[in-house]
PDB file of N, CA and C in Angstrom:
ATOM      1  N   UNK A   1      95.529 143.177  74.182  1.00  0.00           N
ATOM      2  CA  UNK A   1      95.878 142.007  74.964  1.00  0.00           C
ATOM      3  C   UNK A   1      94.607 141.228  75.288  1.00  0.00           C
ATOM      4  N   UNK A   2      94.508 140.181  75.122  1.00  0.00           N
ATOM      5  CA  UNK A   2      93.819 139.006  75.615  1.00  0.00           C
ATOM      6  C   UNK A   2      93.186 138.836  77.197  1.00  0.00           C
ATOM      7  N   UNK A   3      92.179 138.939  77.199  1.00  0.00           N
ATOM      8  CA  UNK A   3      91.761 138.773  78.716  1.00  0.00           C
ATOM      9  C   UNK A   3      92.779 137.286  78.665  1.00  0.00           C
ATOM     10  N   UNK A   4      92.819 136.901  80.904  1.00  0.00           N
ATOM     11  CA  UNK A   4      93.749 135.789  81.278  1.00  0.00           C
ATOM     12  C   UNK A   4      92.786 134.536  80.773  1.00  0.00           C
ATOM     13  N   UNK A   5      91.646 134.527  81.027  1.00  0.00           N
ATOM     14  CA  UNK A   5      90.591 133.412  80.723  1.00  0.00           C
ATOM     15  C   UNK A   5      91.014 133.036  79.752  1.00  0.00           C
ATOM     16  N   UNK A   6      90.746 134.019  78.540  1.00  0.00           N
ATOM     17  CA  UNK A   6      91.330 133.163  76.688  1.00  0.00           C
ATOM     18  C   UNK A   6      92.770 132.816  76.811  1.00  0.00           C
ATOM     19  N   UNK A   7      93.919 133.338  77.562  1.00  0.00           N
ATOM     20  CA  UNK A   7      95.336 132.343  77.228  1.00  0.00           C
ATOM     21  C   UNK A   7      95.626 131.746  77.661  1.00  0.00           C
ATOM     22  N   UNK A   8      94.678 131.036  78.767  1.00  0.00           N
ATOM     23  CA  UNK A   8      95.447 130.475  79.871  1.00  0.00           C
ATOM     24  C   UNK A   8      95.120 129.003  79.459  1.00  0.00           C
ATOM     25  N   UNK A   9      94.286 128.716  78.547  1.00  0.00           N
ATOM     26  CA  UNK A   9      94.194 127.419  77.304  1.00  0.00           C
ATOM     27  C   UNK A   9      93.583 126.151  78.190  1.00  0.00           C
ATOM     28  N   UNK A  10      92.388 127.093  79.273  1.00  0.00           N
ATOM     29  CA  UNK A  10      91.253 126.457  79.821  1.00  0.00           C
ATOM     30  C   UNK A  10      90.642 126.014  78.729  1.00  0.00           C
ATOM     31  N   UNK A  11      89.525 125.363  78.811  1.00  0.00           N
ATOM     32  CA  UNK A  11      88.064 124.641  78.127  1.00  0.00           C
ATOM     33  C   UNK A  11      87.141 125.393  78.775  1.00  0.00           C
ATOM     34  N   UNK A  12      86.900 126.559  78.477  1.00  0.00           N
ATOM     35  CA  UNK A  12      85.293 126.937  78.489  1.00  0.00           C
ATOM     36  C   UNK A  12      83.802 126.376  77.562  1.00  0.00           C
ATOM     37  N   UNK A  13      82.789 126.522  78.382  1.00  0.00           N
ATOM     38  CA  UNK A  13      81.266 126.241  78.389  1.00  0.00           C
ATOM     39  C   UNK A  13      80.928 127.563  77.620  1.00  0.00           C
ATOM     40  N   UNK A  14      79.983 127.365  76.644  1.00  0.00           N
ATOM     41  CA  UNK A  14      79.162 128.919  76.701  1.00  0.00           C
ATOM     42  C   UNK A  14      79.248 130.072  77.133  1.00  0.00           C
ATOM     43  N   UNK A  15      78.868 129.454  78.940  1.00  0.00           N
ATOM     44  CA  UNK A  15      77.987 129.983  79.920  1.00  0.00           C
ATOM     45  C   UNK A  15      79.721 130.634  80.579  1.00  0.00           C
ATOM     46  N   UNK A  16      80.556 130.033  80.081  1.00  0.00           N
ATOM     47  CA  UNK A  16      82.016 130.436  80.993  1.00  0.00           C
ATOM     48  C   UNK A  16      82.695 129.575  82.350  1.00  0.00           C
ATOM     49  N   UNK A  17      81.576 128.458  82.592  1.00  0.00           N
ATOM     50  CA  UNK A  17      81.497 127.363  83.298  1.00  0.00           C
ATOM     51  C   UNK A  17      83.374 126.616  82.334  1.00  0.00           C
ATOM     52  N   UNK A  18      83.936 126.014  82.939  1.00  0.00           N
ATOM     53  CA  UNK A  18      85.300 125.644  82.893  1.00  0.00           C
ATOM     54  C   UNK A  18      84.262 124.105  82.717  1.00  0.00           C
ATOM     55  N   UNK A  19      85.037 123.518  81.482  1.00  0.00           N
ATOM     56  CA  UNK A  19      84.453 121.927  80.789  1.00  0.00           C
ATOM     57  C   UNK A  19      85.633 121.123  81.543  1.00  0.00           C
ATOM     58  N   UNK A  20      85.115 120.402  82.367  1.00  0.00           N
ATOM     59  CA  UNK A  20      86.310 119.395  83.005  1.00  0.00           C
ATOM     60  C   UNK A  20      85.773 117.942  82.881  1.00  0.00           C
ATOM     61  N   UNK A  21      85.565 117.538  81.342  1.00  0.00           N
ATOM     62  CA  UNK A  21      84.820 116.306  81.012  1.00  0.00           C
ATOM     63  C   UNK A  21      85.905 115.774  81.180  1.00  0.00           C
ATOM     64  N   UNK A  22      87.380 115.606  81.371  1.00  0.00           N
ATOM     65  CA  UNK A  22      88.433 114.948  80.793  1.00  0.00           C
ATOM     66  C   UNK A  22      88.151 113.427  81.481  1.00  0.00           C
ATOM     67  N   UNK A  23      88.760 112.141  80.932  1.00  0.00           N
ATOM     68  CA  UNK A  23      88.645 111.454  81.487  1.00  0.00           C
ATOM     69  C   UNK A  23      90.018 110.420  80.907  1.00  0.00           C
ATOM     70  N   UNK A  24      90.257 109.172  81.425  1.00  0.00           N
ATOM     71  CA  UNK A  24      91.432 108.258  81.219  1.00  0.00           C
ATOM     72  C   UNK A  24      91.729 107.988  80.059  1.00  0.00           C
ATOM     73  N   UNK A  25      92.554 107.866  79.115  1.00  0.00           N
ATOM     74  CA  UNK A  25      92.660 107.694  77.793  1.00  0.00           C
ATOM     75  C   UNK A  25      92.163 106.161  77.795  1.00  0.00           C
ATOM     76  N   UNK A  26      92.629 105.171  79.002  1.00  0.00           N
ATOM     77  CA  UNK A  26      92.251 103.969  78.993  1.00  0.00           C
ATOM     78  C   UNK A  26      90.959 103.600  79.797  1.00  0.00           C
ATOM     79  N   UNK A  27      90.392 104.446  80.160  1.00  0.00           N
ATOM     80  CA  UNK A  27      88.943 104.035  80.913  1.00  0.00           C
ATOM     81  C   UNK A  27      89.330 104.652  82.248  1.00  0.00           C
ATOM     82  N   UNK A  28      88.461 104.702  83.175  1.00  0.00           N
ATOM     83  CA  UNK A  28      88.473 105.439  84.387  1.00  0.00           C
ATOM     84  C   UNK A  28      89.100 104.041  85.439  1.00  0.00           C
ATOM     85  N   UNK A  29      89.232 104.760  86.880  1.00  0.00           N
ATOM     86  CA  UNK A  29      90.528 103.694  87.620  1.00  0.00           C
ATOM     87  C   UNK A  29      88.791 103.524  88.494  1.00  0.00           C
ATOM     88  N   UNK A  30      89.241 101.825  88.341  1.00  0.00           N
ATOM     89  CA  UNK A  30      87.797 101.423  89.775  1.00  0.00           C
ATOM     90  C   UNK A  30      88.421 101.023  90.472  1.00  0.00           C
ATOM     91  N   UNK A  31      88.095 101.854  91.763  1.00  0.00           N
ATOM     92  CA  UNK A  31      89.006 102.118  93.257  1.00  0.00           C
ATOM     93  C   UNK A  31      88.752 100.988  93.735  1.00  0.00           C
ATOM     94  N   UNK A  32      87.889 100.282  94.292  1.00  0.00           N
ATOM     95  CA  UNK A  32      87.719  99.069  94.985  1.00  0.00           C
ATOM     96  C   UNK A  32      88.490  97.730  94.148  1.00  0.00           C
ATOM     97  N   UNK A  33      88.945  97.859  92.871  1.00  0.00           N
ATOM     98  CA  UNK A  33      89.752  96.755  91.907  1.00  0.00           C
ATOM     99  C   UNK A  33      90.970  97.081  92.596  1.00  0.00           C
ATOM    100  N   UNK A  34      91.279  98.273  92.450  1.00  0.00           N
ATOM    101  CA  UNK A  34      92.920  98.832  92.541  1.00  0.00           C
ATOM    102  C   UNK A  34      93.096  98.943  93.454  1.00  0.00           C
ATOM    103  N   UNK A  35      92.070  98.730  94.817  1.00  0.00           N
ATOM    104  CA  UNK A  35      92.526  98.250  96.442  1.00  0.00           C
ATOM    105  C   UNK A  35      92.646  97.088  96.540  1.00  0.00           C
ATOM    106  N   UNK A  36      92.140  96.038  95.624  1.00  0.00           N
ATOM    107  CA  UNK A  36      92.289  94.890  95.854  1.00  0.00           C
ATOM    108  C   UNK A  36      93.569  94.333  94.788  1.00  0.00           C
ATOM    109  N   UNK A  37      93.873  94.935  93.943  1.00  0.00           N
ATOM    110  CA  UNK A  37      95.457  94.526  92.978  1.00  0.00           C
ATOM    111  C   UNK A  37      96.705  95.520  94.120  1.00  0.00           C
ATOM    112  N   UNK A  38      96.114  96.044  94.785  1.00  0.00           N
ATOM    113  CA  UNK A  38      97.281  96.581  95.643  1.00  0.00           C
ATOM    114  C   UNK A  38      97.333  95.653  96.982  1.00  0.00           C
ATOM    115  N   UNK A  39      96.135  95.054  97.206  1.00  0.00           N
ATOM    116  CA  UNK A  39      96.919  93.857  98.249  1.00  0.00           C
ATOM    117  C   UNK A  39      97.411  93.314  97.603  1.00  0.00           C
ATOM    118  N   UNK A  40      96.712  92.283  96.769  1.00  0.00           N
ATOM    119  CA  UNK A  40      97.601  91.350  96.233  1.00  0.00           C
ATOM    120  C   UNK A  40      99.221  91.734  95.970  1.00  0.00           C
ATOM    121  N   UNK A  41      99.260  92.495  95.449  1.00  0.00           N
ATOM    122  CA  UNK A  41     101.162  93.022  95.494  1.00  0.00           C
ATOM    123  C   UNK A  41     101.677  93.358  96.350  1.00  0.00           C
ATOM    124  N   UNK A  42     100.928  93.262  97.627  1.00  0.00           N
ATOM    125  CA  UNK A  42     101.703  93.036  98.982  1.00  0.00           C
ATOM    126  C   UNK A  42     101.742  94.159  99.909  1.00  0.00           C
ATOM    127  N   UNK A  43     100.353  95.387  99.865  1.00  0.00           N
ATOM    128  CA  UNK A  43     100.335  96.051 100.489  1.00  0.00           C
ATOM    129  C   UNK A  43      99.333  95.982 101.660  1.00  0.00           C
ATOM    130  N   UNK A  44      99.528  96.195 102.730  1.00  0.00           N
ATOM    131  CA  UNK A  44      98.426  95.616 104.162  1.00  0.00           C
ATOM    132  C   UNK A  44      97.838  96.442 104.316  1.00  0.00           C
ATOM    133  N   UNK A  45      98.636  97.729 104.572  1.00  0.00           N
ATOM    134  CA  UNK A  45      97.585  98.834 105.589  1.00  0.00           C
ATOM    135  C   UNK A  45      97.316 100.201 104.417  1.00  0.00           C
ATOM    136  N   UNK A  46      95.840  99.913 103.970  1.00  0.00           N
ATOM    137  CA  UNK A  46      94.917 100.778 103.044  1.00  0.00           C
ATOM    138  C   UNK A  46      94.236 101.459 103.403  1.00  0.00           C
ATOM    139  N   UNK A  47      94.438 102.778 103.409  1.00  0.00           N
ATOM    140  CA  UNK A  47      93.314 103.735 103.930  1.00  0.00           C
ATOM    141  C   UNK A  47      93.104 104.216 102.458  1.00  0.00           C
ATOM    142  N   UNK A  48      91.512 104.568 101.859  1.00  0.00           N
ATOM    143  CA  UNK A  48      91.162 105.278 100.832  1.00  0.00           C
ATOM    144  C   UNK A  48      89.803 106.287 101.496  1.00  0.00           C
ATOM    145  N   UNK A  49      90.164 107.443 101.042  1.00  0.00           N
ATOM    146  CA  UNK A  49      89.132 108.824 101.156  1.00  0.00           C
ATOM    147  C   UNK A  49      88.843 109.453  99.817  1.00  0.00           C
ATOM    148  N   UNK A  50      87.767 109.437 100.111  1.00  0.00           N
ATOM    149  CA  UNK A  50      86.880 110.554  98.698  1.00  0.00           C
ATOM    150  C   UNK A  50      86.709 111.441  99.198  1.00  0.00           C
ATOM    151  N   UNK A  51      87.311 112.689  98.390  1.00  0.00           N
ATOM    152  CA  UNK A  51      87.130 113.864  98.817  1.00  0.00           C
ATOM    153  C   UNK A  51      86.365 114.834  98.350  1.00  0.00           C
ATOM    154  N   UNK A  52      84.801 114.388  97.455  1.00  0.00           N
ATOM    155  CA  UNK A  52      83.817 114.606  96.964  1.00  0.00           C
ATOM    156  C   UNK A  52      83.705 115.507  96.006  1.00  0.00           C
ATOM    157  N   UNK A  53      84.738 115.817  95.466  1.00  0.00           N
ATOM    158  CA  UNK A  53      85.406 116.293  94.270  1.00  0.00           C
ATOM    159  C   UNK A  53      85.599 115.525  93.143  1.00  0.00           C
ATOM    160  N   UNK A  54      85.642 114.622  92.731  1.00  0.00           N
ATOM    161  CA  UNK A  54      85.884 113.637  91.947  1.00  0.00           C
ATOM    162  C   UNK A  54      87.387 113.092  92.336  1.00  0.00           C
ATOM    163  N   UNK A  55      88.064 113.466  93.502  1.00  0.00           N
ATOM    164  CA  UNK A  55      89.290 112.620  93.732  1.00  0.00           C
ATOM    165  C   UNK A  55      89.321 111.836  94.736  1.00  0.00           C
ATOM    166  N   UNK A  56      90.277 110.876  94.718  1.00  0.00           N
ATOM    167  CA  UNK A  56      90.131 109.730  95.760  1.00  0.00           C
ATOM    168  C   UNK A  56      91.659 109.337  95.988  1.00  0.00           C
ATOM    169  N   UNK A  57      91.707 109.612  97.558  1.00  0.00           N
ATOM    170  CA  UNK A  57      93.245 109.620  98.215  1.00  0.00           C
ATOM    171  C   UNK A  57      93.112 107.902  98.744  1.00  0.00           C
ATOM    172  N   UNK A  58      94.236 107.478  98.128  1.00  0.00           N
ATOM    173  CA  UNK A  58      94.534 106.181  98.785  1.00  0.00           C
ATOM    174  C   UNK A  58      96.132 106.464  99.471  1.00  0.00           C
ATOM    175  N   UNK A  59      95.819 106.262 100.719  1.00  0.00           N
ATOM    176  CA  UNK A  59      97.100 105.964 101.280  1.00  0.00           C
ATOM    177  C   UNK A  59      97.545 105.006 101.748  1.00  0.00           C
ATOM    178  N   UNK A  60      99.231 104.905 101.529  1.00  0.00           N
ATOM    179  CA  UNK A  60      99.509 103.753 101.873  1.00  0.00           C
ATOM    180  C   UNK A  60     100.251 104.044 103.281  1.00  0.00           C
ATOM    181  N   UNK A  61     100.109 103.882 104.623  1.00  0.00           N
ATOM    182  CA  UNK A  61     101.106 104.821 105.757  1.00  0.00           C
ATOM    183  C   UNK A  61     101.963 103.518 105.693  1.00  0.00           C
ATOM    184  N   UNK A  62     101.943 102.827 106.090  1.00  0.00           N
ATOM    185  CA  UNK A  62     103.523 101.381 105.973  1.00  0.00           C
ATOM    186  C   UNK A  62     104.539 102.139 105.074  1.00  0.00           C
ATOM    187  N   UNK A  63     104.487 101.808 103.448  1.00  0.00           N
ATOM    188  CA  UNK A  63     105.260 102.281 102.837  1.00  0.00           C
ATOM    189  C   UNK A  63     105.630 104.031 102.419  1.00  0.00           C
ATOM    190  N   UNK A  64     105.249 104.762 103.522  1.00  0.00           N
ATOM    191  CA  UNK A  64     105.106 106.027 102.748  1.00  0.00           C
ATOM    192  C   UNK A  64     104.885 107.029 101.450  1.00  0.00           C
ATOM    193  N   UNK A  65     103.534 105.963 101.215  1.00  0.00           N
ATOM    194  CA  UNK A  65     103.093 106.792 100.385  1.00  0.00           C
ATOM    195  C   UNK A  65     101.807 106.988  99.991  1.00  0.00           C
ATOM    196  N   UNK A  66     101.045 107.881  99.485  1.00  0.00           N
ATOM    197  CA  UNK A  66     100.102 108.283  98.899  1.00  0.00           C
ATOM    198  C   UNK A  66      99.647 108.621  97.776  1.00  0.00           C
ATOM    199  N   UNK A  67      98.646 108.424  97.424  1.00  0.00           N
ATOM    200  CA  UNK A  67      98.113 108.220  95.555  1.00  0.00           C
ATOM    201  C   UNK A  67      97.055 109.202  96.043  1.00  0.00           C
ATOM    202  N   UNK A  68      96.993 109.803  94.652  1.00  0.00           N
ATOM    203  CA  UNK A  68      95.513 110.734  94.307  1.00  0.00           C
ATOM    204  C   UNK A  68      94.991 110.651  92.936  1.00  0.00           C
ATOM    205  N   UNK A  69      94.010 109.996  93.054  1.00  0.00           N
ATOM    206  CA  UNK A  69      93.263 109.562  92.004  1.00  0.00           C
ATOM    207  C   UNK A  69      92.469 110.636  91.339  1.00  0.00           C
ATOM    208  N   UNK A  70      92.505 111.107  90.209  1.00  0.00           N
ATOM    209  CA  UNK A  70      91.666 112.261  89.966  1.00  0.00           C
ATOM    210  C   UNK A  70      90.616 111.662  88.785  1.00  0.00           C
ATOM    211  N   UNK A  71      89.752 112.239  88.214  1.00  0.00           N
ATOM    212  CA  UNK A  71      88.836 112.008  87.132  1.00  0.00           C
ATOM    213  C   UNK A  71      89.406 111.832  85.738  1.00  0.00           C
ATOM    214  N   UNK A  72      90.925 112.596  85.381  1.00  0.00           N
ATOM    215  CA  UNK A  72      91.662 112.474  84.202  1.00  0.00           C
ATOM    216  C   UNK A  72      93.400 112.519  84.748  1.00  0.00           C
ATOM    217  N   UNK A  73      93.375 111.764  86.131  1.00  0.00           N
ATOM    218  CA  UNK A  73      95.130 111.800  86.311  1.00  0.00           C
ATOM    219  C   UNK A  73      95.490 111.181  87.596  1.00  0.00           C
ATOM    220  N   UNK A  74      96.537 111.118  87.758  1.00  0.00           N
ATOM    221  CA  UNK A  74      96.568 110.055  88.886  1.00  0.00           C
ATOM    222  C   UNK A  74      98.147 110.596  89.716  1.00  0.00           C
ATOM    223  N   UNK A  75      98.366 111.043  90.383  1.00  0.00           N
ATOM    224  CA  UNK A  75      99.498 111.521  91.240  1.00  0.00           C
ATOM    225  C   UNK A  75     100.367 110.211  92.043  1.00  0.00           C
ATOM    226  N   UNK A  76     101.201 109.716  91.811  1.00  0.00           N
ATOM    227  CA  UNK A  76     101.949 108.575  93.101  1.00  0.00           C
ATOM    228  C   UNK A  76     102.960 109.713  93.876  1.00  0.00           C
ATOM    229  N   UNK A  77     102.638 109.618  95.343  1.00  0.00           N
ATOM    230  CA  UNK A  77     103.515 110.804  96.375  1.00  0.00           C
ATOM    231  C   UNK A  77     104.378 109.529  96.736  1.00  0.00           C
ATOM    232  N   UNK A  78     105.935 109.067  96.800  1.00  0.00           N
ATOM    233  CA  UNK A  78     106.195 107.984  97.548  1.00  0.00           C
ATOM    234  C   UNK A  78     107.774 108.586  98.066  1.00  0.00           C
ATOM    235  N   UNK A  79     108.550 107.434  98.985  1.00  0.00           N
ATOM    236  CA  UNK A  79     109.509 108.099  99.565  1.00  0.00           C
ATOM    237  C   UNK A  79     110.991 107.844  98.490  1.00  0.00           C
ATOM    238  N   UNK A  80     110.601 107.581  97.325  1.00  0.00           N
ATOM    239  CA  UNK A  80     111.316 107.442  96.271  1.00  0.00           C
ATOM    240  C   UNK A  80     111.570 106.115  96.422  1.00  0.00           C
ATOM    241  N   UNK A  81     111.085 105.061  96.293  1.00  0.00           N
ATOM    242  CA  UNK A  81     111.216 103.184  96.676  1.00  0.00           C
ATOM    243  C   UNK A  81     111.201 103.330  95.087  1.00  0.00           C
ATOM    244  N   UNK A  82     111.829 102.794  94.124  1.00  0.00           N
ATOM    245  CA  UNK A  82     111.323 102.108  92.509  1.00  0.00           C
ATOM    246  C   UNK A  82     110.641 100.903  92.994  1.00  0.00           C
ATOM    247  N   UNK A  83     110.788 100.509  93.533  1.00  0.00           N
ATOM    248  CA  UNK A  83     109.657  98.503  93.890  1.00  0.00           C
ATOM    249  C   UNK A  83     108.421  99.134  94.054  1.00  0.00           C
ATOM    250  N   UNK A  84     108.498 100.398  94.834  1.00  0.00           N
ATOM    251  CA  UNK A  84     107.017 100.385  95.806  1.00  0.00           C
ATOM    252  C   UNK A  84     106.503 100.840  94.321  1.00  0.00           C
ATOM    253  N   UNK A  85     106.734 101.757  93.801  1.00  0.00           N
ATOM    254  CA  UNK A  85     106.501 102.633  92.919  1.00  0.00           C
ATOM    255  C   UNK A  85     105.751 101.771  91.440  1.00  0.00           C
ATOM    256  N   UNK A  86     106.713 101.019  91.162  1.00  0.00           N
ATOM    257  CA  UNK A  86     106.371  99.888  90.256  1.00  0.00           C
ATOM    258  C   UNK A  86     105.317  98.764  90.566  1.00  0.00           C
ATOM    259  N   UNK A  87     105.426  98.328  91.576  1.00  0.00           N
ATOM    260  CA  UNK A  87     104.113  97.743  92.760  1.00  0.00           C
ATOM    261  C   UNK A  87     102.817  98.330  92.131  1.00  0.00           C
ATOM    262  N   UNK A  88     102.801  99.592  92.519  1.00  0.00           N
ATOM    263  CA  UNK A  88     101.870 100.644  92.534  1.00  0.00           C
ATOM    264  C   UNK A  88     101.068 100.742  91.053  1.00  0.00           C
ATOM    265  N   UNK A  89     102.197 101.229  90.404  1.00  0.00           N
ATOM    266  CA  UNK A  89     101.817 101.049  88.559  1.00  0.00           C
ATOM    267  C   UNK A  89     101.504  99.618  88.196  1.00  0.00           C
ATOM    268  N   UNK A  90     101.834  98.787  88.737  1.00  0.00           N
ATOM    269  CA  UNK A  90     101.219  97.367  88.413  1.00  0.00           C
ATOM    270  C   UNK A  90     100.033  97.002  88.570  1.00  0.00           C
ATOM    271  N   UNK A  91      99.715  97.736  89.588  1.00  0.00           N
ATOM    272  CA  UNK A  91      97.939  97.469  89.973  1.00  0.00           C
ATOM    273  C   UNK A  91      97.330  98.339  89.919  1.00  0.00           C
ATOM    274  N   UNK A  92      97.618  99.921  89.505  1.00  0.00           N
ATOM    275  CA  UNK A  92      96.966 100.507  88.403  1.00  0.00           C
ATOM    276  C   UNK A  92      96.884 100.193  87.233  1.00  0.00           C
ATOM    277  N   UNK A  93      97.541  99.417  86.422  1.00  0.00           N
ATOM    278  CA  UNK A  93      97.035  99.024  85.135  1.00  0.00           C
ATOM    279  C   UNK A  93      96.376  98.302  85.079  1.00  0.00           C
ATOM    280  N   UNK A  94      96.181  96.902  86.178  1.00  0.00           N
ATOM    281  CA  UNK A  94      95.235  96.176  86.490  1.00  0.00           C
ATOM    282  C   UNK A  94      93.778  96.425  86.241  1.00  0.00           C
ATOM    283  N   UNK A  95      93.461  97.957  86.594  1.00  0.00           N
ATOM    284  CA  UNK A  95      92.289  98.399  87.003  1.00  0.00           C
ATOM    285  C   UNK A  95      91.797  99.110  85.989  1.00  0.00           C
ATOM    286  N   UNK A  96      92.572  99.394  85.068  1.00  0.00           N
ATOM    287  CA  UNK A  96      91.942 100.190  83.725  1.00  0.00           C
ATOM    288  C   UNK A  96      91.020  99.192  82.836  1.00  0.00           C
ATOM    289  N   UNK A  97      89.751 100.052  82.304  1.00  0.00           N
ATOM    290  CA  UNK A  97      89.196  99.048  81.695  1.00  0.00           C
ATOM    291  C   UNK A  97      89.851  98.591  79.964  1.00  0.00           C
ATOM    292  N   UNK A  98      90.769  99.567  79.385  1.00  0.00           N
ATOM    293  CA  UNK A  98      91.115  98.734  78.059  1.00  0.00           C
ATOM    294  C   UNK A  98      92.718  99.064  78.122  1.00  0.00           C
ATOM    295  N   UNK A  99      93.099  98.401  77.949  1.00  0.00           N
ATOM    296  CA  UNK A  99      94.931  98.879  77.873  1.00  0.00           C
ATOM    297  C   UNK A  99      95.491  98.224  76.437  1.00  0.00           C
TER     298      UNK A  99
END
């Protein structure tokens, strides 16, 4: 049997260091664009935190919901709205650099 490390169909380093180069198929999300394409689509109250990990929580408290921006993925938490939701994906694509 296979040690868990080899099946678990990580990206190991050499060294056994876990390779987490991944990044956006379309370019990485620039947070300060995609706070500003999320006013414009009509959202007021923006709180964004880096959580010095390479992720970045934007919340939205008005509409209930929250985004987590990661280095290769992007999470939308919402209270199931399709507008807000679509809103949301609208000004994330905004912010990609090639689409």
């Amino acid at each position: 049997k296979l040690p868990d490390e080899v099946t678990s169909g990580t990206k190991r380093k050499a060294d056994g260091t876990v390779n987490r180069q991944k990044t956006y198929m379309w370019g990485n999300v620039n947070i300060p664009a995609f706070v500003e394409a999320l006013t414009k689509n009509g959202f007021v109250d923006i709180k964004v935190e880096d959580t010095g990990e390479g992720c970045t929580i934007v919340d939205l408290p008005n509409d209930d919901t929250l985004i987590q921006v990661e280095p290769d993925n992007t999470h939308i938490i919402c209270n199931g709205e399709e507008t807000v939701r679509i809103k949301i994906r609208d000004a994330l694509l905004k912010c990609l650099k090639k689409i």
